[in-house]
N, C-alpha and C. Protein backbone atom coordinates (compact mmCIF):
# COMPACT_ATOMS: atom_id res chain seq x y z
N UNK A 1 0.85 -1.18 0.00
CA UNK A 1 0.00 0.00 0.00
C UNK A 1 0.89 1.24 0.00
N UNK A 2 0.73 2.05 -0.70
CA UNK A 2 1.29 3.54 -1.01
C UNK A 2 0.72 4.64 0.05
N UNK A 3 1.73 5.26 0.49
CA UNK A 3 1.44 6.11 1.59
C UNK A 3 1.34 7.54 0.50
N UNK A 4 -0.06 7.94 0.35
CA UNK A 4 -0.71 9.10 -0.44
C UNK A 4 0.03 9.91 0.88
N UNK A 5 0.24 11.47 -0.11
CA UNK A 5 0.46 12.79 1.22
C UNK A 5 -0.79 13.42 1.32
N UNK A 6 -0.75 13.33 -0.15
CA UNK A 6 -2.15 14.51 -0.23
C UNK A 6 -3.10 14.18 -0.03
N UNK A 7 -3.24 12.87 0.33
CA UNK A 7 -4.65 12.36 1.47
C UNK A 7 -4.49 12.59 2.81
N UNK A 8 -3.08 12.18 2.71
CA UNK A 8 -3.02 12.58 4.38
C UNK A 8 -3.34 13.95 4.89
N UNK A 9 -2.64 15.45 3.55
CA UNK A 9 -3.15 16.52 4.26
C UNK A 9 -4.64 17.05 4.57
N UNK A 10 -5.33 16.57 3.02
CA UNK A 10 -6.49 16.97 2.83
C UNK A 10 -7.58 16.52 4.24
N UNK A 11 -7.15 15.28 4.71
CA UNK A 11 -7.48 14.44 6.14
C UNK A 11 -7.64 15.48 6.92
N UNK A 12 -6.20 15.88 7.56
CA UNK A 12 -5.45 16.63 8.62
C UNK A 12 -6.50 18.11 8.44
N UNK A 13 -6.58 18.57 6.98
CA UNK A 13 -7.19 19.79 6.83
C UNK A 13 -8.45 19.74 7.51
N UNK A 14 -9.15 18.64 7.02
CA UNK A 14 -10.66 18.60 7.61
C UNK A 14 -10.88 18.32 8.84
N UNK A 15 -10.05 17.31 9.45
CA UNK A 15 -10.25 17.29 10.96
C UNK A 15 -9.56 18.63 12.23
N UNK A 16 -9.05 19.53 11.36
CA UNK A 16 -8.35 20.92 12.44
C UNK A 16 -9.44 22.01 12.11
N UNK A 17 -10.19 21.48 10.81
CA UNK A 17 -11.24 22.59 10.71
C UNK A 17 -11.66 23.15 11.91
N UNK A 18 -12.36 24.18 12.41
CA UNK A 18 -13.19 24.97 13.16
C UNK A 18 -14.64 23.65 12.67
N UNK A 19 -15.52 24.01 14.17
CA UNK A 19 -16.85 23.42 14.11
C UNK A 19 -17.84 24.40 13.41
N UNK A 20 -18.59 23.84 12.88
CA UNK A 20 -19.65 25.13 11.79
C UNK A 20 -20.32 25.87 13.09
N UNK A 21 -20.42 27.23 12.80
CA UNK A 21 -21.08 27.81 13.89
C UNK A 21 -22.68 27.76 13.97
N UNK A 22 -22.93 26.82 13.37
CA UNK A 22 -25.01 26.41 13.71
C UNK A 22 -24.36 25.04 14.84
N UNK A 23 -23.40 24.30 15.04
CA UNK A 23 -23.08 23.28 16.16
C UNK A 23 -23.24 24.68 17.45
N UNK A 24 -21.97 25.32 16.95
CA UNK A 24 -21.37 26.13 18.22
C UNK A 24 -22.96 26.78 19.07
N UNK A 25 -24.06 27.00 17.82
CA UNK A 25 -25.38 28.20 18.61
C UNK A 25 -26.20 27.15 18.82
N UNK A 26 -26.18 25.76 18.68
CA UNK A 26 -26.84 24.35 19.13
C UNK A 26 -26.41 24.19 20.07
N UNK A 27 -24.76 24.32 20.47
CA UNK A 27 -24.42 24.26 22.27
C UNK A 27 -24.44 25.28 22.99
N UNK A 28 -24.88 26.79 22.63
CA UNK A 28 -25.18 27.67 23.50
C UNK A 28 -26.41 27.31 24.01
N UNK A 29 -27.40 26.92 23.20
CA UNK A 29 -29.32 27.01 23.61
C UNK A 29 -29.32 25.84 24.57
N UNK A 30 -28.32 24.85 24.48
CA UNK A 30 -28.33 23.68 25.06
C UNK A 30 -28.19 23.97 26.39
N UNK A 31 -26.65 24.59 26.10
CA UNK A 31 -26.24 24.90 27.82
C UNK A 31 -26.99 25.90 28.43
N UNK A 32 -28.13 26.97 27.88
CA UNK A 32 -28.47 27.93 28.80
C UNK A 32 -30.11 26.89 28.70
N UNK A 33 -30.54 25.78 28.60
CA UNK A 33 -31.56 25.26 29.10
C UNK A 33 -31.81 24.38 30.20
N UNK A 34 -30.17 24.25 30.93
CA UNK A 34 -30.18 23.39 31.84
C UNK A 34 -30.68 23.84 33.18
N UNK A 35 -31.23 23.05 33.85
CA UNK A 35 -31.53 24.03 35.14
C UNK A 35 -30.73 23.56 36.25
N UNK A 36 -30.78 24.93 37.37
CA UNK A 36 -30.42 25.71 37.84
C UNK A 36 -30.29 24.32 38.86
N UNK A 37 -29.29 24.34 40.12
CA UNK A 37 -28.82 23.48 41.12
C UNK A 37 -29.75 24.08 42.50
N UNK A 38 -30.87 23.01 42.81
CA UNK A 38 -31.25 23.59 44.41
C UNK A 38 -30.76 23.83 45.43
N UNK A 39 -29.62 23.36 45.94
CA UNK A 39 -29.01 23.59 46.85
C UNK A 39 -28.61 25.43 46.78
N UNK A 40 -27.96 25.47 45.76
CA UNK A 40 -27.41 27.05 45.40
C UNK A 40 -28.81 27.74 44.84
N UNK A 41 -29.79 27.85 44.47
CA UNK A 41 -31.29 28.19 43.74
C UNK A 41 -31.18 29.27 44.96
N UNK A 42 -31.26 28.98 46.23
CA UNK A 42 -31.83 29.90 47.02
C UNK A 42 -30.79 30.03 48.26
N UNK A 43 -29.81 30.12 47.83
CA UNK A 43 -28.43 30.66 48.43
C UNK A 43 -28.39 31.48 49.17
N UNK A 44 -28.85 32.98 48.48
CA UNK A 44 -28.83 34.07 49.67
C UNK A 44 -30.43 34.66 50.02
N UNK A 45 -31.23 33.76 50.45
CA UNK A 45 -32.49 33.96 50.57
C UNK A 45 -32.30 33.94 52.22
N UNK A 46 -31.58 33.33 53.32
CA UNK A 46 -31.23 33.12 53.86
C UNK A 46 -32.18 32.20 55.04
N UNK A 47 -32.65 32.66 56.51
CA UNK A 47 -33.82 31.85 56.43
C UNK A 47 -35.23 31.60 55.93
N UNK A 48 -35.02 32.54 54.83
CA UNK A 48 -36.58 32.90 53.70
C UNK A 48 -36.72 31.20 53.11
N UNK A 49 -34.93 30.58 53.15
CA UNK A 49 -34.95 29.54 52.19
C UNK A 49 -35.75 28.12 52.54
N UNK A 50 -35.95 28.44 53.83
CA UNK A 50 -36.76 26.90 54.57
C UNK A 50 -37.79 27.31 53.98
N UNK A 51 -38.63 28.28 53.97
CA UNK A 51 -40.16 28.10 53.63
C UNK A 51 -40.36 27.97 52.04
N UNK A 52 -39.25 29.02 51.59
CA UNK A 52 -39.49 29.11 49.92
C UNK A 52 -38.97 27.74 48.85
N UNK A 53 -37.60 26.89 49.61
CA UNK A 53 -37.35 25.85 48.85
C UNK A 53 -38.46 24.19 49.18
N UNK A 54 -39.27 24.09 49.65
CA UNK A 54 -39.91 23.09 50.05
C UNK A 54 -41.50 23.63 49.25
N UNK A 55 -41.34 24.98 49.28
CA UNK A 55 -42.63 25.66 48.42
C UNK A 55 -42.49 25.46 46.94
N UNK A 56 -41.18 25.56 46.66
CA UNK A 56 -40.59 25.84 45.23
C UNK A 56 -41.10 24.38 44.85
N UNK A 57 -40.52 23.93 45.61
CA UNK A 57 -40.45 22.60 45.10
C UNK A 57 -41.81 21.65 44.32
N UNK A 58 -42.95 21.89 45.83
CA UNK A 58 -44.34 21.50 45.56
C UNK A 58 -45.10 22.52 43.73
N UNK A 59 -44.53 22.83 43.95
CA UNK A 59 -45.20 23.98 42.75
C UNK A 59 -44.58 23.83 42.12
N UNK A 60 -43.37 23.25 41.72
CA UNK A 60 -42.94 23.20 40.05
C UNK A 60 -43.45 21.92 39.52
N UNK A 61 -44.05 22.20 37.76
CA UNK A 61 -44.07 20.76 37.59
C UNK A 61 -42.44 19.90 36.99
N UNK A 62 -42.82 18.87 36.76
CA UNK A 62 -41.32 18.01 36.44
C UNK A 62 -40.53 18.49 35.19
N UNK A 63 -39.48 18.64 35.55
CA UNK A 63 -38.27 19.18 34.43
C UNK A 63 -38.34 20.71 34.27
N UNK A 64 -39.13 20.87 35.60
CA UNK A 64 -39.05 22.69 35.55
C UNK A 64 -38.06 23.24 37.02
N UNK A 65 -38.03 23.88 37.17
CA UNK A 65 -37.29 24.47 38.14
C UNK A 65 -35.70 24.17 38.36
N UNK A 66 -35.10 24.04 39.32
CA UNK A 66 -33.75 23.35 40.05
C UNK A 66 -34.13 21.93 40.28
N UNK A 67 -32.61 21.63 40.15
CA UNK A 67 -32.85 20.18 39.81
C UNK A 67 -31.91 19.76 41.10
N UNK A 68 -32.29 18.34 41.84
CA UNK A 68 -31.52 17.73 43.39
C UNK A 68 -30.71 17.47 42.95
């Protein structure tokens, strides 16, 4: 078997490419849909947080709010 170069660069070219930027704005929407951590959700609420995180909780429906 013959070791081609110009396969090898044309290879090398396509895999150092940059990612198309419709991936890159597919992993922005992604990452800003994740939710939020309960423990930290109500951080500086301080003792507001006993009544409001056990409230939060009953009242969100599933896959909404902070997640355990």
């Amino acid at each position: 078997m013959k070791f081609d170069e110009e396969v090898v660069r044309r290879t090398s070219d396509v895999m150092s490419a940059e990612p198309d930027p419709g991936h890159k704005r597919f992993r922005e929407k992604f990452d800003s849909g994740k939710r939020g951590d309960c423990l930290t959700a109500f951080q500086g609420m301080g003792v507001l947080a006993l009544l409001a995180m056990p409230i939060a909780t009953l009242i969100d429906k599933k896959d909404h709010g902070c997640k355990w």
